[in-house]
C-alpha atoms as a PDB file:
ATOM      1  CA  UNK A   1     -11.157  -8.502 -52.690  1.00  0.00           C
ATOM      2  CA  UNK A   2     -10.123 -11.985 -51.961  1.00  0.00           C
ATOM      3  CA  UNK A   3     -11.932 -14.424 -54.205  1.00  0.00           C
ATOM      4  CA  UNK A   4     -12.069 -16.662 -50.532  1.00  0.00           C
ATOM      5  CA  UNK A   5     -15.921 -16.653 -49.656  1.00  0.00           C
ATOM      6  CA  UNK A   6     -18.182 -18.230 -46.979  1.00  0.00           C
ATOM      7  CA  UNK A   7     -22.123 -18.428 -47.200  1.00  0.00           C
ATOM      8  CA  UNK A   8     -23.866 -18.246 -45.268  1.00  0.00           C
ATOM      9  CA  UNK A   9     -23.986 -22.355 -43.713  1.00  0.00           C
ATOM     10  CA  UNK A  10     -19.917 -21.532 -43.757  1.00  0.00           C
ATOM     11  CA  UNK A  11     -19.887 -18.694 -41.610  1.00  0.00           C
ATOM     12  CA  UNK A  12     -22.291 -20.851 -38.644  1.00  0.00           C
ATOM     13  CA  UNK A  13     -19.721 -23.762 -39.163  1.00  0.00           C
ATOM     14  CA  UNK A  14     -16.598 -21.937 -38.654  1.00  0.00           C
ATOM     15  CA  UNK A  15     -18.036 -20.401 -35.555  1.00  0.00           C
ATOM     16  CA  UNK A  16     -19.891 -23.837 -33.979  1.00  0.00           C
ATOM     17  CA  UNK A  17     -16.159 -25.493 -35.015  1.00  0.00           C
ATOM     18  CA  UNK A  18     -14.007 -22.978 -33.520  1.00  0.00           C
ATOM     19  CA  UNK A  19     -16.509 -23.700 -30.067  1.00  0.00           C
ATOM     20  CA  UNK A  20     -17.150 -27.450 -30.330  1.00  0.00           C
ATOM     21  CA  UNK A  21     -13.920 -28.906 -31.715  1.00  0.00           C
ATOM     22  CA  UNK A  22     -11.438 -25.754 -31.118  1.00  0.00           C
ATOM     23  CA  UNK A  23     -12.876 -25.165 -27.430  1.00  0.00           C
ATOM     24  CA  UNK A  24     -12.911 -21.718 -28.566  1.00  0.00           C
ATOM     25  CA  UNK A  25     -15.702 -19.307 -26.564  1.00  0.00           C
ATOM     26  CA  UNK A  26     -17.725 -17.644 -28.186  1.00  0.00           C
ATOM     27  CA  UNK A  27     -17.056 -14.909 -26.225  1.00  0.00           C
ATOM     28  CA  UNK A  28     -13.094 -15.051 -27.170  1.00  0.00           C
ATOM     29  CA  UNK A  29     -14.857 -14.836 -31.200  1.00  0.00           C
ATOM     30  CA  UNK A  30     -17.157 -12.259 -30.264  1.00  0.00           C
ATOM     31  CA  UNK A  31     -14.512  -9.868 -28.345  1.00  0.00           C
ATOM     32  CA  UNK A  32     -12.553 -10.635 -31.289  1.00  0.00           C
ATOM     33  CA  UNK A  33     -15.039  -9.315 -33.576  1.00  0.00           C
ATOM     34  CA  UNK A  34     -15.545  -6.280 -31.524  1.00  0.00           C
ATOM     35  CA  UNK A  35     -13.087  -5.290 -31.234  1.00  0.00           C
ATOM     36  CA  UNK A  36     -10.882  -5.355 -34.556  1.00  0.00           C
ATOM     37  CA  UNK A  37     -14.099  -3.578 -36.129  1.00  0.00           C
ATOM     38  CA  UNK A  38     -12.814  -0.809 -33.340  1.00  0.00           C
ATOM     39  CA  UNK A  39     -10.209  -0.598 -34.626  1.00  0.00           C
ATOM     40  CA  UNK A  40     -10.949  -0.206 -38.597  1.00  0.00           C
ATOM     41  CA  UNK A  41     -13.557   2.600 -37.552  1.00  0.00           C
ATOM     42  CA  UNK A  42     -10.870   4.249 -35.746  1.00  0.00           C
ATOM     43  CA  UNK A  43      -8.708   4.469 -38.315  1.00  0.00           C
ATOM     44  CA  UNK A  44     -11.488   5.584 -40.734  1.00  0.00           C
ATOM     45  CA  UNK A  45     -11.695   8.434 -38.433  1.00  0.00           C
ATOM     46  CA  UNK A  46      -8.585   9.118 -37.420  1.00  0.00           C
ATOM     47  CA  UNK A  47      -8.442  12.697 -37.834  1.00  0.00           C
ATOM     48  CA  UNK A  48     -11.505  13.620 -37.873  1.00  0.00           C
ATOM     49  CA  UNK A  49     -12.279  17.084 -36.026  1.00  0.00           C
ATOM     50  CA  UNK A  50     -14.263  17.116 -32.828  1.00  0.00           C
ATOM     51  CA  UNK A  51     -17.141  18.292 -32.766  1.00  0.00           C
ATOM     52  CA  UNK A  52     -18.654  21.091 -30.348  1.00  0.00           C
ATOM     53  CA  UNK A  53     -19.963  18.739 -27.674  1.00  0.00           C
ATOM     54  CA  UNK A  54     -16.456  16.892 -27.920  1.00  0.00           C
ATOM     55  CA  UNK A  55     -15.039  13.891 -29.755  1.00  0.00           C
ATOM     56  CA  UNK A  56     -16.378  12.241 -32.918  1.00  0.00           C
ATOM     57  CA  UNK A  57     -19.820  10.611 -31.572  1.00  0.00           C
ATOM     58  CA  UNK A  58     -20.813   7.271 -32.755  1.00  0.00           C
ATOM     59  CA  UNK A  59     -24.231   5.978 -32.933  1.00  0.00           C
ATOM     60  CA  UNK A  60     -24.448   1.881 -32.770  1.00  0.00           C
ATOM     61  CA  UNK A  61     -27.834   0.712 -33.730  1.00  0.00           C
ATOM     62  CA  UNK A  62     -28.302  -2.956 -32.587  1.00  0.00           C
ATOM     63  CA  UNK A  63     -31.231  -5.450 -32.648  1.00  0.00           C
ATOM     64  CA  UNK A  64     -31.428  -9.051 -30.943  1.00  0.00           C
ATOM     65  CA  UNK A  65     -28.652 -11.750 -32.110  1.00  0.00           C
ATOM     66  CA  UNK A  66     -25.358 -12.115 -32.256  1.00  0.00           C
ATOM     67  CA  UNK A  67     -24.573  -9.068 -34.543  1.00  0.00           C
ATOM     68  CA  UNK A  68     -26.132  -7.126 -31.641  1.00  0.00           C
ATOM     69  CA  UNK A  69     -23.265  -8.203 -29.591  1.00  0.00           C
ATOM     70  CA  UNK A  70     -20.741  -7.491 -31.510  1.00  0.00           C
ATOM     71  CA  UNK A  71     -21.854  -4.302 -31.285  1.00  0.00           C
ATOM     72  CA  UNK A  72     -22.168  -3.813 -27.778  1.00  0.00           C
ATOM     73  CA  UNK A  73     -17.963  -5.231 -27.471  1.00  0.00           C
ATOM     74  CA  UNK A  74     -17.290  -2.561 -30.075  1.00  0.00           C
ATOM     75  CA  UNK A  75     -19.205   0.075 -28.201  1.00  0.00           C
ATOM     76  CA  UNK A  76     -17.293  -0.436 -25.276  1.00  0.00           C
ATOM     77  CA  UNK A  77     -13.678  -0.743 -26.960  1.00  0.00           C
ATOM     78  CA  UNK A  78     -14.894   2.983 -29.213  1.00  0.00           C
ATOM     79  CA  UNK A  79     -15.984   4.013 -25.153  1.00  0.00           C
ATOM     80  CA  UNK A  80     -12.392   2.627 -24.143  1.00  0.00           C
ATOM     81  CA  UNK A  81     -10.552   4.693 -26.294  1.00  0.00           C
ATOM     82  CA  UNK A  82     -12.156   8.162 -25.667  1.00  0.00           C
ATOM     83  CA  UNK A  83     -14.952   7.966 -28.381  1.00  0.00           C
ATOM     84  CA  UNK A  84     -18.401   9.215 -27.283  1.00  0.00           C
ATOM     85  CA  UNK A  85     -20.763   6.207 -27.785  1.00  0.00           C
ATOM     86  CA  UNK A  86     -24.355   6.064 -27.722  1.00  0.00           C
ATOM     87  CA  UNK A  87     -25.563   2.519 -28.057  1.00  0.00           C
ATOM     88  CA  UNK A  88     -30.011   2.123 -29.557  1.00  0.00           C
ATOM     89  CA  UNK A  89     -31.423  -0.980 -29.046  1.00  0.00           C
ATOM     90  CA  UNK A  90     -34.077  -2.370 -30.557  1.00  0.00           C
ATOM     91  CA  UNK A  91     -34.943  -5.335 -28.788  1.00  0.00           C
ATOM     92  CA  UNK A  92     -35.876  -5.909 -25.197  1.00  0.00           C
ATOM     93  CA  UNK A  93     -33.371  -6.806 -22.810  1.00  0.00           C
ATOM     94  CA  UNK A  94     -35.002 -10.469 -21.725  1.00  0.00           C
ATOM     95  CA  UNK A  95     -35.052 -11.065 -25.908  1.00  0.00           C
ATOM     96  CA  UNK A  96     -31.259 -11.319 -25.674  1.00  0.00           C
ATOM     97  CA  UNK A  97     -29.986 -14.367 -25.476  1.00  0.00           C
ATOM     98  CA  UNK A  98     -26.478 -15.856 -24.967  1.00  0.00           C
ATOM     99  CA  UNK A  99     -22.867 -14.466 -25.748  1.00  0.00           C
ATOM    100  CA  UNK A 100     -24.971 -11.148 -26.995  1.00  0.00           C
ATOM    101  CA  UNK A 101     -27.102 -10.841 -24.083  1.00  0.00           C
ATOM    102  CA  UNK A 102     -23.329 -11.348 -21.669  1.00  0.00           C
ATOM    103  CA  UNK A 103     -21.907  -8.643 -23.358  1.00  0.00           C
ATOM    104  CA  UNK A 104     -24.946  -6.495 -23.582  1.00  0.00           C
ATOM    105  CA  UNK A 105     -25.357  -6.821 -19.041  1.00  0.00           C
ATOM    106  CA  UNK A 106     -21.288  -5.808 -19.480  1.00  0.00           C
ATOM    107  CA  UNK A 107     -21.977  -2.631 -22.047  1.00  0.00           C
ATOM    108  CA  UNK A 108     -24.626  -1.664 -19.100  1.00  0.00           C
ATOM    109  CA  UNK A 109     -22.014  -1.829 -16.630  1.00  0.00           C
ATOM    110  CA  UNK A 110     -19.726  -0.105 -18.637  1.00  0.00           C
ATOM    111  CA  UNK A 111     -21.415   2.925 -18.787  1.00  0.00           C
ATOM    112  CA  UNK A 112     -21.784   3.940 -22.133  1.00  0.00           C
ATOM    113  CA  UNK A 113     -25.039   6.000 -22.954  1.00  0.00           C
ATOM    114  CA  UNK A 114     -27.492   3.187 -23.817  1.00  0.00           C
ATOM    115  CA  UNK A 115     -31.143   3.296 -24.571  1.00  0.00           C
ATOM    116  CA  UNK A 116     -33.933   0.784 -25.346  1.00  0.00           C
ATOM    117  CA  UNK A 117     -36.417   0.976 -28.486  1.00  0.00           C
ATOM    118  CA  UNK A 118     -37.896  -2.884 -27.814  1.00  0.00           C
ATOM    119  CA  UNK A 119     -40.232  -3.047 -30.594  1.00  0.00           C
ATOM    120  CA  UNK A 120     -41.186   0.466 -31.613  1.00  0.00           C
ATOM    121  CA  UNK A 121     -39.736   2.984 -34.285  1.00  0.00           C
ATOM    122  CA  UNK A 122     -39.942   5.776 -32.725  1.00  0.00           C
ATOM    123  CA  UNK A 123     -38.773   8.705 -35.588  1.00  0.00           C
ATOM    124  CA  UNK A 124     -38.395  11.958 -33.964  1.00  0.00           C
ATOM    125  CA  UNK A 125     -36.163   9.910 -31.008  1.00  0.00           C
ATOM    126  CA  UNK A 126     -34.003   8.343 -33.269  1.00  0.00           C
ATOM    127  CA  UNK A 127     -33.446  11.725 -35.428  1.00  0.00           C
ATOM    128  CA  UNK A 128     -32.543  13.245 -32.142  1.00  0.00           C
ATOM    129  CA  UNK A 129     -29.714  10.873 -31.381  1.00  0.00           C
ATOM    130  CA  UNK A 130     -28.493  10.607 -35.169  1.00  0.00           C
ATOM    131  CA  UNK A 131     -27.852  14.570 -34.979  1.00  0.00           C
ATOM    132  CA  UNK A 132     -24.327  15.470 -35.120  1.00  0.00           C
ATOM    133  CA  UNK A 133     -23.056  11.977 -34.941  1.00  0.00           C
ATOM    134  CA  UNK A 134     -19.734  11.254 -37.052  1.00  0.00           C
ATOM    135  CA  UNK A 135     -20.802   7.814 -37.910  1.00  0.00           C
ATOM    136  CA  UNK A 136     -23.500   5.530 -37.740  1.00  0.00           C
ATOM    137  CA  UNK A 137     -22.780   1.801 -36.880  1.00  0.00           C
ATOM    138  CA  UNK A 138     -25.059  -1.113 -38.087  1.00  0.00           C
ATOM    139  CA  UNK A 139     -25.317  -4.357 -36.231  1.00  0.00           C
ATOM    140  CA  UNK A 140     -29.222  -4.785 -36.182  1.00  0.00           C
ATOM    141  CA  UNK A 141     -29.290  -7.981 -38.603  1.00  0.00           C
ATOM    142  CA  UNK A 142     -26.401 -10.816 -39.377  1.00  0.00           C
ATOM    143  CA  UNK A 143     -25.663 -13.252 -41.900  1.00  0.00           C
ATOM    144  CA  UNK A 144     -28.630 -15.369 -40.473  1.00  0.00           C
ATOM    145  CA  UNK A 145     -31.329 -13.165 -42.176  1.00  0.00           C
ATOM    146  CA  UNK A 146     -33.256 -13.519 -44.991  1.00  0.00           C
ATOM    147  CA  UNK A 147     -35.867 -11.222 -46.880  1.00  0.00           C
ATOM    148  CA  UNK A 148     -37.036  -7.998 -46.183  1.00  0.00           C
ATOM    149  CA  UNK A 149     -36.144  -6.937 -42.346  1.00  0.00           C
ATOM    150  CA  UNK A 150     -39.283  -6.766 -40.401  1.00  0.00           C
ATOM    151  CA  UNK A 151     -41.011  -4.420 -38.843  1.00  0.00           C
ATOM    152  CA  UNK A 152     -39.340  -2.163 -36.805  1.00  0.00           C
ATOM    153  CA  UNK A 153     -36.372  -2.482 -38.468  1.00  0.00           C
ATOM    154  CA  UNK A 154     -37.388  -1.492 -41.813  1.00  0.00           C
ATOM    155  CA  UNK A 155     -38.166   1.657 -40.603  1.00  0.00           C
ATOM    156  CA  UNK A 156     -35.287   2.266 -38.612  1.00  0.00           C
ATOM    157  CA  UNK A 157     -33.092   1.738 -41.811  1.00  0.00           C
ATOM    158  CA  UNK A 158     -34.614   3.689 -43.777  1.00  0.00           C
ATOM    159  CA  UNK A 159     -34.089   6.443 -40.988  1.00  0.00           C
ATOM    160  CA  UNK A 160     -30.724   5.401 -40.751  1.00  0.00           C
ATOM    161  CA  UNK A 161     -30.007   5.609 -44.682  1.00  0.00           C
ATOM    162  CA  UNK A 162     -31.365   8.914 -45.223  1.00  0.00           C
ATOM    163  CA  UNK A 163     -28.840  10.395 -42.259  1.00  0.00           C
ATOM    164  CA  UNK A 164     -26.219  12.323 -43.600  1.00  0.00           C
ATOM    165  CA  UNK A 165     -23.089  10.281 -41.624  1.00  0.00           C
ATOM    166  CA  UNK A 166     -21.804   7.544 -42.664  1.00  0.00           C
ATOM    167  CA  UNK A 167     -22.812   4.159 -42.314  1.00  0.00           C
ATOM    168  CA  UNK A 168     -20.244   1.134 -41.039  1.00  0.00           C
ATOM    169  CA  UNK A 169     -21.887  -2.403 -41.578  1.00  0.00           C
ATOM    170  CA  UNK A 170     -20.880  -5.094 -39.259  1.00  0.00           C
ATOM    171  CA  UNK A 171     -20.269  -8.247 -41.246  1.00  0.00           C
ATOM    172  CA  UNK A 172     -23.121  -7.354 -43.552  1.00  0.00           C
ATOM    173  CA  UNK A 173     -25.227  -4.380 -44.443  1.00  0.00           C
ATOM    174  CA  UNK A 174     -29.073  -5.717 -43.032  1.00  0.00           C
ATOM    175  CA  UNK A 175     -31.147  -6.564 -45.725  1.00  0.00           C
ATOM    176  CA  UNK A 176     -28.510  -7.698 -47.736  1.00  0.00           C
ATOM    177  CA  UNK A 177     -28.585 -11.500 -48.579  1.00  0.00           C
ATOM    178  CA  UNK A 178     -25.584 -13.279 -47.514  1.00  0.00           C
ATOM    179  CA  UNK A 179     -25.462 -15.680 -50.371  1.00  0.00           C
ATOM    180  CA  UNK A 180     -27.044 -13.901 -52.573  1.00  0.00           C
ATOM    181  CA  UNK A 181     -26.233 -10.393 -52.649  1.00  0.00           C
ATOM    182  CA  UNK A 182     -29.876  -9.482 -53.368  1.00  0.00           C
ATOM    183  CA  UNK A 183     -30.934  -6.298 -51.712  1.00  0.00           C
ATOM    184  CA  UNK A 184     -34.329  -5.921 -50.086  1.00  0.00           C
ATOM    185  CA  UNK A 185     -35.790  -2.855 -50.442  1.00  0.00           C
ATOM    186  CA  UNK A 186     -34.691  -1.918 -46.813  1.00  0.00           C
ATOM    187  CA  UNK A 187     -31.405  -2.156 -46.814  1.00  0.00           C
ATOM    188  CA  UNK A 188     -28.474  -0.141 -45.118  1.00  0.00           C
ATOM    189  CA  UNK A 189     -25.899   1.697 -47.285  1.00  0.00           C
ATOM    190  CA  UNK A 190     -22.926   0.915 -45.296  1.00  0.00           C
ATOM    191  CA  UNK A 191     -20.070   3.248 -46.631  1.00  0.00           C
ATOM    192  CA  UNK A 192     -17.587   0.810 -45.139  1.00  0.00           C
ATOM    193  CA  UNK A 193     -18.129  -3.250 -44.054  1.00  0.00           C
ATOM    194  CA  UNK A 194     -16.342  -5.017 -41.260  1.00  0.00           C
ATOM    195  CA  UNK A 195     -17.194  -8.733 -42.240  1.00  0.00           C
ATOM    196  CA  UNK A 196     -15.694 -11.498 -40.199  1.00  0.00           C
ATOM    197  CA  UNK A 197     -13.332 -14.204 -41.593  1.00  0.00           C
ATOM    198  CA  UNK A 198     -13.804 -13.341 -45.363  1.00  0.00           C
ATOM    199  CA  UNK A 199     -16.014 -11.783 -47.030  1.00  0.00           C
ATOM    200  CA  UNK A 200     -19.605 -13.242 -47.663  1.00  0.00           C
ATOM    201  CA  UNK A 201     -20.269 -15.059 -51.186  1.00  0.00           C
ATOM    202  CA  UNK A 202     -23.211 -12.320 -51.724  1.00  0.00           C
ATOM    203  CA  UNK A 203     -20.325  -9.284 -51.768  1.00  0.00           C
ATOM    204  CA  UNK A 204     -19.090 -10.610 -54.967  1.00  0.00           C
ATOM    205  CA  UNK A 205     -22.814  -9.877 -56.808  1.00  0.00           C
ATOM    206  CA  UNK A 206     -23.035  -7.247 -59.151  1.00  0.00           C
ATOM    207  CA  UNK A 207     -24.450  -3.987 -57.654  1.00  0.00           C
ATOM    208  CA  UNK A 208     -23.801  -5.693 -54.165  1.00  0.00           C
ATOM    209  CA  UNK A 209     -20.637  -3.093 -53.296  1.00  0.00           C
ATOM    210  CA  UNK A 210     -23.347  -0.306 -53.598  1.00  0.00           C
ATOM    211  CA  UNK A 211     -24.280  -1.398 -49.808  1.00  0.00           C
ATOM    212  CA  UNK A 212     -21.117  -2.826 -49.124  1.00  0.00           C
ATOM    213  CA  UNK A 213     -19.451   0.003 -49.267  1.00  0.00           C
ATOM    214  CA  UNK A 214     -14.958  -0.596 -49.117  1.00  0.00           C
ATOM    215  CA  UNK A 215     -14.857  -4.363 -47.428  1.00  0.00           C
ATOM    216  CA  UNK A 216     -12.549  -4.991 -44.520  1.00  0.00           C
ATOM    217  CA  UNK A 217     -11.807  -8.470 -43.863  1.00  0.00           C
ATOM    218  CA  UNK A 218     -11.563  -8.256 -39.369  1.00  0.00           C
ATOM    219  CA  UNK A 219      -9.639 -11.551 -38.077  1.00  0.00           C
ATOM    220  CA  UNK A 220     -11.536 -12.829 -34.938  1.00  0.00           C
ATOM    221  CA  UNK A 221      -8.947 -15.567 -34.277  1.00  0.00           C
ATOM    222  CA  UNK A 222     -10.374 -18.853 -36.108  1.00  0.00           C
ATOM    223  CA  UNK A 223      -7.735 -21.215 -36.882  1.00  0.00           C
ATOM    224  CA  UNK A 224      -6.718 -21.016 -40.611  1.00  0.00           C
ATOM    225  CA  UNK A 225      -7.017 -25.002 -40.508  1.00  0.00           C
ATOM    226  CA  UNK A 226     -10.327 -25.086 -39.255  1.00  0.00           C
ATOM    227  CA  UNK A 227     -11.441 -22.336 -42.000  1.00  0.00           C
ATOM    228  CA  UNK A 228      -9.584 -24.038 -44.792  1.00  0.00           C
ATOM    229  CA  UNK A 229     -11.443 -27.651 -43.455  1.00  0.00           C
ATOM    230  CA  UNK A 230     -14.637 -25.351 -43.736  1.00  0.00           C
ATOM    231  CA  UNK A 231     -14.082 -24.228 -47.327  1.00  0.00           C
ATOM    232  CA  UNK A 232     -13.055 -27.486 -48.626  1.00  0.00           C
ATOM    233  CA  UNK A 233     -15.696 -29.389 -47.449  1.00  0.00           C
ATOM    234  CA  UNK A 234     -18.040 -27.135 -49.630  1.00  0.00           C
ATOM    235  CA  UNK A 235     -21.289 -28.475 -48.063  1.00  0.00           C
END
């Protein structure tokens, strides 16, 4: 791994940068994002064997921010490409909220399978859609969070942990601290991490790759300059 990191302040700079002084959407960063983690988890299962019902199935759990919309761009780009995709939600639609909420009404165009848990953990639903699947995609909490992941989502993880597929993270497993690496006792165990940029300062902590899982570094088109400016101004 690269010994390059951002924290957690780092990662929210690059991004407001890339908008506010690079006139770079959020959108463009966001499809970006989406999409290259499409195409790492299709290479991790590139020839895998279809399953009864069809091709590999892939389950993408998603909560409220940002991370949820990266999700929904790399449901549609798995959906694009002849996966079947079955996006879970656990937020309400009127809780979303800019460049996730945009791609989330696009996702519903789309057509992909996609289903609603608001608030609730519901156990026997969720074991019902986690049957069969080939693997199990994380974007319910980003680099923003802190502490133990609130209810619902502690519950769903733990759900989503003791599935047998495997378990991609994107950017970072939730419940894992960015800076820190610390754990909370809810945390996914991502077999494989898509993190954006570079990988978070918290990676590097000992113990910290048993969540990580293997660490791909996804390019979502930041200028180098305007990463290096980041990293150098260590604020």
């Amino acid at each position: 791994m690269s010994p390059t990191t951002l924290t957690r302040q780092q990662s929210g700079r690059v991004d407001r940068r890339a908008s506010e002084q690079y006139g770079m959407s959020g959108l463009v960063l966001m499809e970006n994002a989406g999409r290259g983690t499409a195409d790492v988890l299709g290479q991790l299962m590139a020839g895998a064997a279809p399953t009864a019902a069809g091709p590999p199935q892939v389950i993408v759990c998603c909560g409220k921010g940002n991370n949820a919309g990266d999700g929904f761009v790399l449901a549609r780009h798995l959906d694009l490409r002849g996966y079947r995709v079955h996006v879970l939600v656990w937020a309400e639609p009127a809780e979303l909220y800019g460049d996730a909420a945009v791609n989330f009404h696009i996702l519903k165009k789309a057509g992909p399978p996609l289903e609603i848990f608001g608030s609730r953990h519901d156990g026997p639903r969720l074991a019902e859609h986690l049957a069969g699947a080939s693997w199990i995609v994380d974007a319910l909490l980003g680099t923003g969070a802190r502490g133990e992941p609130r209810p619902p989502l502690d519950a769903v993880i733990e759900q989503l942990n003791a599935a047998v597929a495997p378990k991609l993270a994107i950017d970072l497993p939730s419940g894992l601290d960015c800076d820190t690496g610390q754990a909370a006792r809810h945390t996914i165990r991502a077999a494989a991490t898509c993190t954006f940029v570079a990988p978070k300062r918290g990676f590097l902590a000992p113990g910290a790759d048993r969540y990580t899982g293997r660490v791909y570094v996804v390019d979502i088109g930041a200028p180098r300059r305007l990463v290096e400016e980041v990293l150098a101004a260590n604020e």
